[in-house]
C-alpha atoms as a PDB file:
ATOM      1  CA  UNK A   1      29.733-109.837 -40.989  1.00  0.00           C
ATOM      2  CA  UNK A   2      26.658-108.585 -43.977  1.00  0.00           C
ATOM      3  CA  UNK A   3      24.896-105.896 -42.638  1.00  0.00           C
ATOM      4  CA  UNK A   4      22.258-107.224 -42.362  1.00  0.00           C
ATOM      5  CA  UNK A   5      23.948-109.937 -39.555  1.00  0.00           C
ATOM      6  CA  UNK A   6      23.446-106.801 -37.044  1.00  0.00           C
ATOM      7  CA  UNK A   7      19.899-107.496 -36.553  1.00  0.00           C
ATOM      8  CA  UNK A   8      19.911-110.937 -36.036  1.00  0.00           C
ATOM      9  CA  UNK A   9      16.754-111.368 -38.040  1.00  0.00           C
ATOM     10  CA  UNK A  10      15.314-108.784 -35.333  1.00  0.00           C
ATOM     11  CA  UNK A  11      12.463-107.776 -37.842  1.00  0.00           C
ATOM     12  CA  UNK A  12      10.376-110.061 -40.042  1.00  0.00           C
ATOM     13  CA  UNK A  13       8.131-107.708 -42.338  1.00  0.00           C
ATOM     14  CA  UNK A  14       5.846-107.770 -44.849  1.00  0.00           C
ATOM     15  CA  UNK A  15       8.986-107.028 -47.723  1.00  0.00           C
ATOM     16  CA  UNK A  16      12.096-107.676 -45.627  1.00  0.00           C
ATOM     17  CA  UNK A  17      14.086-107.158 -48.512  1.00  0.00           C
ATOM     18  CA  UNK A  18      13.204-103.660 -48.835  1.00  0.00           C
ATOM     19  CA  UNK A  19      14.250-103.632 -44.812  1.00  0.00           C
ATOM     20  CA  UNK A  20      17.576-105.742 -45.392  1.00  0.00           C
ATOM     21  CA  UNK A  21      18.299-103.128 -48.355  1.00  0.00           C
ATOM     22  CA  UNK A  22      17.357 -99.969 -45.671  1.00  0.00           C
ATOM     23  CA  UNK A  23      20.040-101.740 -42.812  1.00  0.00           C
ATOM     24  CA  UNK A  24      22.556-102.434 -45.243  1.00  0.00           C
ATOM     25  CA  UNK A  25      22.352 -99.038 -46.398  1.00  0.00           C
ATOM     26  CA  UNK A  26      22.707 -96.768 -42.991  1.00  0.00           C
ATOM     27  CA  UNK A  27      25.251 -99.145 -41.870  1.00  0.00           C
ATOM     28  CA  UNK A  28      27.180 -98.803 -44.837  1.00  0.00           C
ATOM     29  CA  UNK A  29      27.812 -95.440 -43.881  1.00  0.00           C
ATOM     30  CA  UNK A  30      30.109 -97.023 -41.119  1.00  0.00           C
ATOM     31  CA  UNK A  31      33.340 -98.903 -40.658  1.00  0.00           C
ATOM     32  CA  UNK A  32      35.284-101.207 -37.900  1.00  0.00           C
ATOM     33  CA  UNK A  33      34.009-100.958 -34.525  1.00  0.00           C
ATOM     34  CA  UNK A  34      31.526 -98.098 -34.623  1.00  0.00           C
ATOM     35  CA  UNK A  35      29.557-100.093 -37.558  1.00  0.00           C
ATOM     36  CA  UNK A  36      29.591-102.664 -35.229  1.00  0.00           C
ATOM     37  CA  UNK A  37      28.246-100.656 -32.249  1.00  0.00           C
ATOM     38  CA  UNK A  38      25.828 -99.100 -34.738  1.00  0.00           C
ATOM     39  CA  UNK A  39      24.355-101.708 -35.914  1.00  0.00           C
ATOM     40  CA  UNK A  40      24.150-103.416 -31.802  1.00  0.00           C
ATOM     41  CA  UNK A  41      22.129-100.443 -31.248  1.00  0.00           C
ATOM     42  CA  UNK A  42      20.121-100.180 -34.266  1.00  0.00           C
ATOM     43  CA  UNK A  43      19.244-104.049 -33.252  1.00  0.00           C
ATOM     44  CA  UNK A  44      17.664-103.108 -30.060  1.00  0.00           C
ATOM     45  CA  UNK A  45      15.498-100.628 -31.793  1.00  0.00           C
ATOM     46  CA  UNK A  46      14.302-104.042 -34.544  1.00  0.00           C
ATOM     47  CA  UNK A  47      13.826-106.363 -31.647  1.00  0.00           C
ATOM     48  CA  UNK A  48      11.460-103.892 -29.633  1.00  0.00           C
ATOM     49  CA  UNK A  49       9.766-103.367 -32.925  1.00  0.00           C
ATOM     50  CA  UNK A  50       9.323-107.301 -33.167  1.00  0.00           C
ATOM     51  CA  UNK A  51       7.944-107.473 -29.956  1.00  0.00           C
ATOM     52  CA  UNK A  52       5.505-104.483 -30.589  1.00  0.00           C
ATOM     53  CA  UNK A  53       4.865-106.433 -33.521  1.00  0.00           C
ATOM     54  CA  UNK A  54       5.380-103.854 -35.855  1.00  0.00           C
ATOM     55  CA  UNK A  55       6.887-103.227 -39.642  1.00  0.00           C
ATOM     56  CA  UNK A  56       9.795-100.748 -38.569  1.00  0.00           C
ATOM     57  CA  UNK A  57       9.114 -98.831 -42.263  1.00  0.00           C
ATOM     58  CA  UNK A  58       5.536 -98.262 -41.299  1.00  0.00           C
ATOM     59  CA  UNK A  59       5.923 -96.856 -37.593  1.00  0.00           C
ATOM     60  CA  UNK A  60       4.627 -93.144 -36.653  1.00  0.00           C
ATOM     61  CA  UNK A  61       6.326 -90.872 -34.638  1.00  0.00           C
ATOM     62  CA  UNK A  62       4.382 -92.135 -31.602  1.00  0.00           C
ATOM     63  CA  UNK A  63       5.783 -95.229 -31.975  1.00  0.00           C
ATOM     64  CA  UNK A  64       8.991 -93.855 -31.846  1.00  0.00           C
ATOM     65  CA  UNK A  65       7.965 -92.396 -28.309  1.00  0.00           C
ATOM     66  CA  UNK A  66       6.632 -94.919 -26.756  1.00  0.00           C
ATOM     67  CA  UNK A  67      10.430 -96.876 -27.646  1.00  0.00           C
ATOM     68  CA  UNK A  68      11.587 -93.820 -25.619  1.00  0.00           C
ATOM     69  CA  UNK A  69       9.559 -94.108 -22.647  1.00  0.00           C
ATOM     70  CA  UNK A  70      10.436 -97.971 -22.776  1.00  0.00           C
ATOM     71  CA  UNK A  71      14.440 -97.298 -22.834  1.00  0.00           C
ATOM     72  CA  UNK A  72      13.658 -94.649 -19.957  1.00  0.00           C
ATOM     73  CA  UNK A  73      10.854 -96.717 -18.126  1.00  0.00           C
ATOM     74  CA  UNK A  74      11.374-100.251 -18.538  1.00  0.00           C
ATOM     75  CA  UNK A  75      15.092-100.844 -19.874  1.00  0.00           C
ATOM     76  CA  UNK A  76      16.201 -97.852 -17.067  1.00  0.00           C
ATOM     77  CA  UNK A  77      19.041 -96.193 -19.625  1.00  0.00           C
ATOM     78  CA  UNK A  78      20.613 -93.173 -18.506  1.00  0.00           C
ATOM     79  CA  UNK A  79      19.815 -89.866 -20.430  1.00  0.00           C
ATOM     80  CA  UNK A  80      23.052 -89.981 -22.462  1.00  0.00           C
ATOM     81  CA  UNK A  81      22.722 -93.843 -23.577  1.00  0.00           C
ATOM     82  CA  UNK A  82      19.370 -93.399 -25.031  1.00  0.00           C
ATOM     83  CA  UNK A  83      19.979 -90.007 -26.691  1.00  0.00           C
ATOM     84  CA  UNK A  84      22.255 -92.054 -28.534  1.00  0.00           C
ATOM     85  CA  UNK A  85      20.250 -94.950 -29.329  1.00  0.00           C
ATOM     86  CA  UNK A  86      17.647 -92.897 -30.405  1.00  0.00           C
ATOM     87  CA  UNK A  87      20.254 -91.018 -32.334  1.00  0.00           C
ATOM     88  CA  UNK A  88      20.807 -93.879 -34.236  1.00  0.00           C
ATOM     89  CA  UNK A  89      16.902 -94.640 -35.000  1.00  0.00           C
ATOM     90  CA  UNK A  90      17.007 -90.792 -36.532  1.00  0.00           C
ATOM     91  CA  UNK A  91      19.880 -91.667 -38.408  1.00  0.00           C
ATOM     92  CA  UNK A  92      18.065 -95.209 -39.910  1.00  0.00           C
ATOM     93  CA  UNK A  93      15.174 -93.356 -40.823  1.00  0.00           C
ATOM     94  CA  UNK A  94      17.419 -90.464 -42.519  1.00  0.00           C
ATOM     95  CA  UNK A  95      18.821 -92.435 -44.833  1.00  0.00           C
ATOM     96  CA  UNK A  96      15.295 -94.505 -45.609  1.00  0.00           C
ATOM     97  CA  UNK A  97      14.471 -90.891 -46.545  1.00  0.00           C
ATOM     98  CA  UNK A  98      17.629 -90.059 -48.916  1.00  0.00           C
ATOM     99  CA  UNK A  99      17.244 -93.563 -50.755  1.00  0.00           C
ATOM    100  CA  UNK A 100      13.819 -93.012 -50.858  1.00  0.00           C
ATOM    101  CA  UNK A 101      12.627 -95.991 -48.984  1.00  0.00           C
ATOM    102  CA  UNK A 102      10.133 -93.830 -47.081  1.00  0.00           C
ATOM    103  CA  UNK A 103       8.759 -90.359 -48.125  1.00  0.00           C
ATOM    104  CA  UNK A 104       9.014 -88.833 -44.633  1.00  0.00           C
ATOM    105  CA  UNK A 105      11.124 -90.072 -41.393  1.00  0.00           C
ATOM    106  CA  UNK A 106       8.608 -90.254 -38.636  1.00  0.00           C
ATOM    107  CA  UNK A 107      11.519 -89.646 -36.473  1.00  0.00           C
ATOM    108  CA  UNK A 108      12.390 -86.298 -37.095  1.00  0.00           C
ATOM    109  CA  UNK A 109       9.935 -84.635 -34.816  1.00  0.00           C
ATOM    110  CA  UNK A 110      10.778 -87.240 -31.782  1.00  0.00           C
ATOM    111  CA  UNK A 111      11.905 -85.253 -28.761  1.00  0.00           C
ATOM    112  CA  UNK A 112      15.176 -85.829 -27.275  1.00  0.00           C
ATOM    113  CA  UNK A 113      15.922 -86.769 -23.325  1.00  0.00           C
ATOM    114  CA  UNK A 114      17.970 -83.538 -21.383  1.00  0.00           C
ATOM    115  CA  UNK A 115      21.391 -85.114 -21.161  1.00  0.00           C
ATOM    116  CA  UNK A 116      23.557 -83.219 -18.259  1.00  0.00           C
ATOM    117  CA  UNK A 117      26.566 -81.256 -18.690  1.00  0.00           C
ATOM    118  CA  UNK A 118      28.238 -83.313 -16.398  1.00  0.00           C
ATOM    119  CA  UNK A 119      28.160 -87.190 -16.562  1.00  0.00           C
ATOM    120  CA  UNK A 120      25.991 -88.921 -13.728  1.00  0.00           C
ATOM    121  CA  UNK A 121      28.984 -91.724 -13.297  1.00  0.00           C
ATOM    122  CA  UNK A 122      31.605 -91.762 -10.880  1.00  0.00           C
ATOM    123  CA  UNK A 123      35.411 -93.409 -10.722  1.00  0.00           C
ATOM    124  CA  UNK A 124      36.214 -95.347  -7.904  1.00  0.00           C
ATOM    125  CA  UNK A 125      38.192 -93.842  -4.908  1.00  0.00           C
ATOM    126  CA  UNK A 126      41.460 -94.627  -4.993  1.00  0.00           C
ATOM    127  CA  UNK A 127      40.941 -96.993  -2.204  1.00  0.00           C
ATOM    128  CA  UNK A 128      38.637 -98.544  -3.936  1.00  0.00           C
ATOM    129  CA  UNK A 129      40.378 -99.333  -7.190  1.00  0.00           C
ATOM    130  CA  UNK A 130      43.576-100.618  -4.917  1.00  0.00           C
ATOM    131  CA  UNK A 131      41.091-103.441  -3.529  1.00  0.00           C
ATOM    132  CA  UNK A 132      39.636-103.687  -7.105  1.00  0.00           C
ATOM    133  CA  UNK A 133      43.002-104.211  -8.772  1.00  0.00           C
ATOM    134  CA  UNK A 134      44.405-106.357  -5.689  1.00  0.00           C
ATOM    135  CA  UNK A 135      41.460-108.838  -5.826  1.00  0.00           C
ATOM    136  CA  UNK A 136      42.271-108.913  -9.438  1.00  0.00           C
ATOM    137  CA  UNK A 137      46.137-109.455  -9.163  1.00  0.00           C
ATOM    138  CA  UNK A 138      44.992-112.581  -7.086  1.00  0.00           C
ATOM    139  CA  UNK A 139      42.567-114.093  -9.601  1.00  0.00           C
ATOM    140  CA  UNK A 140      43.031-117.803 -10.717  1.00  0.00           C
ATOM    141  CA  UNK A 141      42.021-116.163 -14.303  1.00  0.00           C
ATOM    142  CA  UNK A 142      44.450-114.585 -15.558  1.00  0.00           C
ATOM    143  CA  UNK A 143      42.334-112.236 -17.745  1.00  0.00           C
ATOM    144  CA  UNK A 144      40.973-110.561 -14.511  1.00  0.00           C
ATOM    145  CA  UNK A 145      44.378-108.742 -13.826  1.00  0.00           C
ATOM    146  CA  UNK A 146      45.098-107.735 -17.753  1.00  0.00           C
ATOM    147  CA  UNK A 147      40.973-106.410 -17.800  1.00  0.00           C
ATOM    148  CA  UNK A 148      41.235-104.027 -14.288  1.00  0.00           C
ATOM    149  CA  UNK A 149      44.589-102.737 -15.814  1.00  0.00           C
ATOM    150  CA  UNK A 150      43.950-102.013 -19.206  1.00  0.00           C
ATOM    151  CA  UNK A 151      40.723-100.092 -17.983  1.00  0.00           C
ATOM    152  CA  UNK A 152      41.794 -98.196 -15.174  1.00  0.00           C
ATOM    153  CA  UNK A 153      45.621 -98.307 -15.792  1.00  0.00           C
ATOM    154  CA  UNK A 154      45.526 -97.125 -19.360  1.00  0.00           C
ATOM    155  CA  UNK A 155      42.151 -95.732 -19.669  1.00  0.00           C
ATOM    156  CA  UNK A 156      41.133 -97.843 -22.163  1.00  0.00           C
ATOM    157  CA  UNK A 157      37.226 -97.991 -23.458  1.00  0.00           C
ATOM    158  CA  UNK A 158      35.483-101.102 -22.690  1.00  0.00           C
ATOM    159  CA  UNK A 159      35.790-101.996 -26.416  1.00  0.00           C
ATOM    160  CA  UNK A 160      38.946-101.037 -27.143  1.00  0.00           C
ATOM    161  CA  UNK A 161      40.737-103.177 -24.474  1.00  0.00           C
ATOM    162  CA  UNK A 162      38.498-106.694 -25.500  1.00  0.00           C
ATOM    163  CA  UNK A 163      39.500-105.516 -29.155  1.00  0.00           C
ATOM    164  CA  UNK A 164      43.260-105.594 -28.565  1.00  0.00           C
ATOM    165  CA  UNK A 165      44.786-108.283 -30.286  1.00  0.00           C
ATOM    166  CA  UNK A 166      48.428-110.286 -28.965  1.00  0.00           C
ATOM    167  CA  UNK A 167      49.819-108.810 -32.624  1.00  0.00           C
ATOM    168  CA  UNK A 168      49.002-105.240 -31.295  1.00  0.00           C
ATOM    169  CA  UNK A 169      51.618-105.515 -28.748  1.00  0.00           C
ATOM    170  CA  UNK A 170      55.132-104.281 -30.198  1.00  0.00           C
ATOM    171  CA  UNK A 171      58.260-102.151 -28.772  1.00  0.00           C
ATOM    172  CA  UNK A 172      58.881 -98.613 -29.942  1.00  0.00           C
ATOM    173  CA  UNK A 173      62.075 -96.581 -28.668  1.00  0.00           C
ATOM    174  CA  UNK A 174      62.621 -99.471 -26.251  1.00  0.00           C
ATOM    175  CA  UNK A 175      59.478 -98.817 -24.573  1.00  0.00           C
ATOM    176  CA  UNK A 176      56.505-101.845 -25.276  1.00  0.00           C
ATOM    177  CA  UNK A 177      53.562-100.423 -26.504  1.00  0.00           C
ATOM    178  CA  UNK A 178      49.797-101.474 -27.601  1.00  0.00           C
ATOM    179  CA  UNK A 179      47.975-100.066 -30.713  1.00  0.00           C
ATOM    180  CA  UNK A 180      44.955 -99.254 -30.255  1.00  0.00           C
ATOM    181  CA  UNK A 181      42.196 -98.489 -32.734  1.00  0.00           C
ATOM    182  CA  UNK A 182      39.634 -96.060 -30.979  1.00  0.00           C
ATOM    183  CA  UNK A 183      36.977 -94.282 -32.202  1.00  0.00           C
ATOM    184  CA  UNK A 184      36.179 -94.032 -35.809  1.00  0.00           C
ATOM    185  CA  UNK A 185      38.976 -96.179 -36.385  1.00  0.00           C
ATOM    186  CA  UNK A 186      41.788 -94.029 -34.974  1.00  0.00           C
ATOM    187  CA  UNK A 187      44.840 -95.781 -34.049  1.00  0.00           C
ATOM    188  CA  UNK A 188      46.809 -94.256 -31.391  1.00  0.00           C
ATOM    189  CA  UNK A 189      49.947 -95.797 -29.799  1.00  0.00           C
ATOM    190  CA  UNK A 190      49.851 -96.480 -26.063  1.00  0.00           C
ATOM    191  CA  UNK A 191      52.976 -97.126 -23.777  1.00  0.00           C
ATOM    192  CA  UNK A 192      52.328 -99.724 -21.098  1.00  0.00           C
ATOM    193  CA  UNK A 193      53.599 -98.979 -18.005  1.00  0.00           C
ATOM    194  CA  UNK A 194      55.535-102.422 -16.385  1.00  0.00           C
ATOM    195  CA  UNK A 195      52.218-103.265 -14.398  1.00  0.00           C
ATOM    196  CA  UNK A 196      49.590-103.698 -17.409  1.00  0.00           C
ATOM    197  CA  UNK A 197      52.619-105.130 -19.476  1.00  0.00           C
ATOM    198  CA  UNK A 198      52.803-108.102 -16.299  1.00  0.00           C
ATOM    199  CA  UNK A 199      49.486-108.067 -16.618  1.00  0.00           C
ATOM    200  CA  UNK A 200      48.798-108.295 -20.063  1.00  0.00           C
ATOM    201  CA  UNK A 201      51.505-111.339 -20.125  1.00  0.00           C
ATOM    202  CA  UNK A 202      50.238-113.001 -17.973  1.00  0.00           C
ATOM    203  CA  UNK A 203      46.851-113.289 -20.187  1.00  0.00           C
ATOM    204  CA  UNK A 204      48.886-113.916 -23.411  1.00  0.00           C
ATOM    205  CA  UNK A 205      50.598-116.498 -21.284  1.00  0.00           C
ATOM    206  CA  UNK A 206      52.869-117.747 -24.379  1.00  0.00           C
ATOM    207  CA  UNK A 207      50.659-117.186 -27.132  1.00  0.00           C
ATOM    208  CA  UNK A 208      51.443-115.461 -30.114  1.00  0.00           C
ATOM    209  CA  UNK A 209      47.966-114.545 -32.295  1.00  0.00           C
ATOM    210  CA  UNK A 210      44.495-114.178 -31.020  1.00  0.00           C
ATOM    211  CA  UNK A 211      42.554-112.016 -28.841  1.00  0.00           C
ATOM    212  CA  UNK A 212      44.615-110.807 -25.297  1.00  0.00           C
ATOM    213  CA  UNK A 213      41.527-110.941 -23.236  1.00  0.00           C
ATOM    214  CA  UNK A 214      39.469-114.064 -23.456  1.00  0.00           C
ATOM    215  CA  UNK A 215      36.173-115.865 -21.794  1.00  0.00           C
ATOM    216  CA  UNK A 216      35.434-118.765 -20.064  1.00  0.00           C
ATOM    217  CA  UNK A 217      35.620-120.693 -23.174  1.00  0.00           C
ATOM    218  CA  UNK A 218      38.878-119.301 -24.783  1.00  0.00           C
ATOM    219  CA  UNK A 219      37.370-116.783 -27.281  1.00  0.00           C
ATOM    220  CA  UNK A 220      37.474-113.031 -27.202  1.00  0.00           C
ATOM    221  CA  UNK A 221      35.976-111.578 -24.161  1.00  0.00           C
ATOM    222  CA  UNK A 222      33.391-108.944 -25.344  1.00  0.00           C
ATOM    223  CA  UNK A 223      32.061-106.332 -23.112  1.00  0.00           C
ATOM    224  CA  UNK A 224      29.070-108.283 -21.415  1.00  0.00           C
ATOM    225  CA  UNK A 225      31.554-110.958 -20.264  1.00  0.00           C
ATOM    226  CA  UNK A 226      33.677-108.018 -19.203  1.00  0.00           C
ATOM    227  CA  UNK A 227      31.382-106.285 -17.491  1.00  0.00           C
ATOM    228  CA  UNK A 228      29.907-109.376 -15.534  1.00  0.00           C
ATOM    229  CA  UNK A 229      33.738-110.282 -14.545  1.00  0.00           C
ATOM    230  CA  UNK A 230      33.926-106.664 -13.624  1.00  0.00           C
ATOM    231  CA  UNK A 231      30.810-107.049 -10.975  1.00  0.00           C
ATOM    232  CA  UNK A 232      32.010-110.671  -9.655  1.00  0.00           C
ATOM    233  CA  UNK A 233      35.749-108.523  -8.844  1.00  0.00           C
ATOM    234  CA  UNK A 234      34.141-105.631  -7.333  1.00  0.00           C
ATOM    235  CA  UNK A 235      31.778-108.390  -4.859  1.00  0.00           C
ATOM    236  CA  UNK A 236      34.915-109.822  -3.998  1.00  0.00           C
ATOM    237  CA  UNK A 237      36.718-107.005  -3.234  1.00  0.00           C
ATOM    238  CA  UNK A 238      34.068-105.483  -0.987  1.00  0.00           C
ATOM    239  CA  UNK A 239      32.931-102.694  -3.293  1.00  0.00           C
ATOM    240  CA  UNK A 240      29.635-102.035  -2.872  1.00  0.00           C
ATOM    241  CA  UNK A 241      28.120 -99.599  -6.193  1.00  0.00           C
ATOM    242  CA  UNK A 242      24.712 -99.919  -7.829  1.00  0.00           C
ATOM    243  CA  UNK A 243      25.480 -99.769 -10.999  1.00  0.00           C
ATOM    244  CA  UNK A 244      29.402-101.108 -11.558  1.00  0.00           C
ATOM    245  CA  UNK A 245      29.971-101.005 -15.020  1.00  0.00           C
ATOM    246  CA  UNK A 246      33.222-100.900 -17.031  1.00  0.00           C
ATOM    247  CA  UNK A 247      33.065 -96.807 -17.806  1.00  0.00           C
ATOM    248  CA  UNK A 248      33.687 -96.575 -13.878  1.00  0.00           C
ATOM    249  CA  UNK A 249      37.604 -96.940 -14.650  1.00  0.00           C
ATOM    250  CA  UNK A 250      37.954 -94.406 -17.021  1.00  0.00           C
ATOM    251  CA  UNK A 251      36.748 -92.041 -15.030  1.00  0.00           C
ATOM    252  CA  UNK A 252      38.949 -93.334 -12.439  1.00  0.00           C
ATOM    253  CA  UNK A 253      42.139 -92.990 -14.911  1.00  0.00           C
ATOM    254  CA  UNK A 254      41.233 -89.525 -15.976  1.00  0.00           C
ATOM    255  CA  UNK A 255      40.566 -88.517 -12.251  1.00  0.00           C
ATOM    256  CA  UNK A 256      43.884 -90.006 -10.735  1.00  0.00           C
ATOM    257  CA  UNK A 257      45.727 -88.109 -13.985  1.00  0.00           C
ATOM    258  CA  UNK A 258      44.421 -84.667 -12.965  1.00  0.00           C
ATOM    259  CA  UNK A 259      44.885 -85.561  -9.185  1.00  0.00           C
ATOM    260  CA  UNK A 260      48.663 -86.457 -10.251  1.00  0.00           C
ATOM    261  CA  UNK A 261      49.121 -83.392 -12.103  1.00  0.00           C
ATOM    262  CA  UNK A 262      48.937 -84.269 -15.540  1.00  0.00           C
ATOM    263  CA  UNK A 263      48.042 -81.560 -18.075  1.00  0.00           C
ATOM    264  CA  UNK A 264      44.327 -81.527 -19.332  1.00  0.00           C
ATOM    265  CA  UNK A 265      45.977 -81.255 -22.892  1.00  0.00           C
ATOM    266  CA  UNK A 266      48.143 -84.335 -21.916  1.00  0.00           C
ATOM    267  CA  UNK A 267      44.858 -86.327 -20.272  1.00  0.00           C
ATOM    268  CA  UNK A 268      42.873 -85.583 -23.493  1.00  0.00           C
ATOM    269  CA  UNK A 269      45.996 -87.422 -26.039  1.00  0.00           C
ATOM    270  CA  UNK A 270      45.706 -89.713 -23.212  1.00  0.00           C
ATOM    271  CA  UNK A 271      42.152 -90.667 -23.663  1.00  0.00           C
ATOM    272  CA  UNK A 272      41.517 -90.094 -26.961  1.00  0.00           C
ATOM    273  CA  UNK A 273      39.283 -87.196 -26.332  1.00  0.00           C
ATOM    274  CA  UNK A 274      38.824 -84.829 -29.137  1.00  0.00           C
ATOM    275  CA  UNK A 275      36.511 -81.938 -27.757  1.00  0.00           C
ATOM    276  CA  UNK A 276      37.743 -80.175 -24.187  1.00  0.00           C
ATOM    277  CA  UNK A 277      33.996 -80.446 -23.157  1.00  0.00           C
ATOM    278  CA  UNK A 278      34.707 -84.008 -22.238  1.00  0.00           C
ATOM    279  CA  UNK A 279      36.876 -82.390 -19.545  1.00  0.00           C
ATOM    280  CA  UNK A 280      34.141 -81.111 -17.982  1.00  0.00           C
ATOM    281  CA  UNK A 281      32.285 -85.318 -17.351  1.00  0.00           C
END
């Protein structure tokens, strides 16, 4: 996609060239998936702009507040998710500065939401995730079994599992494995124990290129159709959570790992974690 595709047209300015130019260049800084996360986020930040009707190169730093207090007020984000969309406003405006778009970034001074040590989400008991996975198992779509397993199963992130591609499934040492590319592009090998390989066949169901987890119309699933199918499972299988998102099941991975004894050095190779803080949410 140009870089520009990440915005959808979000902002029309006075010179939108000179804003095309400024979102080409911060999200030329990044490749694969987090270029396309960045630029997701950096879109929410152009639309609310829009809407304020605002030029997003002629904001103050008190418009930059008040698109805090809307992610906190009206959108309802949690602490961590808009310290990092806001991260990625500082970032925008950093690199306006360096090209010298903009003299000053009126983001600089923008104060930050207190995220917590420990992460506000929970896993599902292991009760729970038995009915969850169950329900799923029993699904007339076939994606619904391969989705619960590869997140709470293997652990995967939400975008890492509708990423995985038919051609990332191969056989190493005699045991079947899927490559996965994680964050910042890192590609790790994962083994598949024999219930997300049943489940993952089931999805392929004789097919030998494309996407392993598909929609309703037989394209890649992406993680708003995941997350919906995730909420329709969890109503059918009786769980009852506020907030059910796809996160849920990593935590429930990484807590059923330390509850079966498995190393924290082992759970962090595991889940791709780089930094033992992570331990610690």
């Amino acid at each position: 996609m140009s870089a520009f595709d990440a915005s959808d047209q979000a902002a029309v300015t006075s010179d939108e060239r000179v804003l095309r130019a400024a979102v080409a260049a911060y999200l030329g800084r990044y490749r694969g998936q987090s270029r396309l996360h960045t630029g997701s986020d950096l879109k929410i930040y152009l639309t609310w702009c829009t809407d304020q009707d605002l030029d997003p190169l002629l904001v103050g730093r008190v418009d930059i507040e008040r698109y805090v207090r809307w992610l906190q007020e009206i959108r309802y984000y949690q602490p961590s998710t808009v310290s990092r969309l806001l991260s990625v406003v500082v970032g925008f405006y950093r690199v306006c500065v360096i090209d010298q778009i903009l003299p000053y970034s009126p983001a600089d001074y923008v104060r930050r939401p207190p995220v917590p040590a420990e992460s506000p989400t929970l896993g599902l008991g292991h009760l729970q995730f038995e009915a969850l996975i169950s329900t799923a198992r029993l699904s007339p779509n076939n994606n619904d079994f391969a989705l619960i397993a590869m997140l709470g199963l293997l652990g995967l992130r939400i975008f890492e599992a509708c990423g995985a591609n038919i051609g990332n499934l191969g056989e190493e040492h005699g045991h079947r494995v899927l490559k996965v590319c994680g964050k910042g592009d890192k590609t790790v090998l994962i083994p598949l124990p024999p219930a997300v390989a049943r489940a993952i066949d089931r999805a392929v169901d004789d097919r030998d290129a494309g996407p392993i987890l598909r929609n309703a119309l037989g394209v890649r699933m992406d993680r708003h159709a995941a997350s919906r199918r995730l909420r329709q499972l969890a109503d059918a299988a009786g769980i009852r959570m506020p907030r059910m998102h796809p996160h849920m099941l990593r935590h429930t991975f990484a807590h059923d790992q330390l509850s079966q004894g498995t190393s924290e050095g082992n759970l962090m190779r595991l889940a791709g974690w780089r930094s033992r803080t992570m331990l610690q949410r």
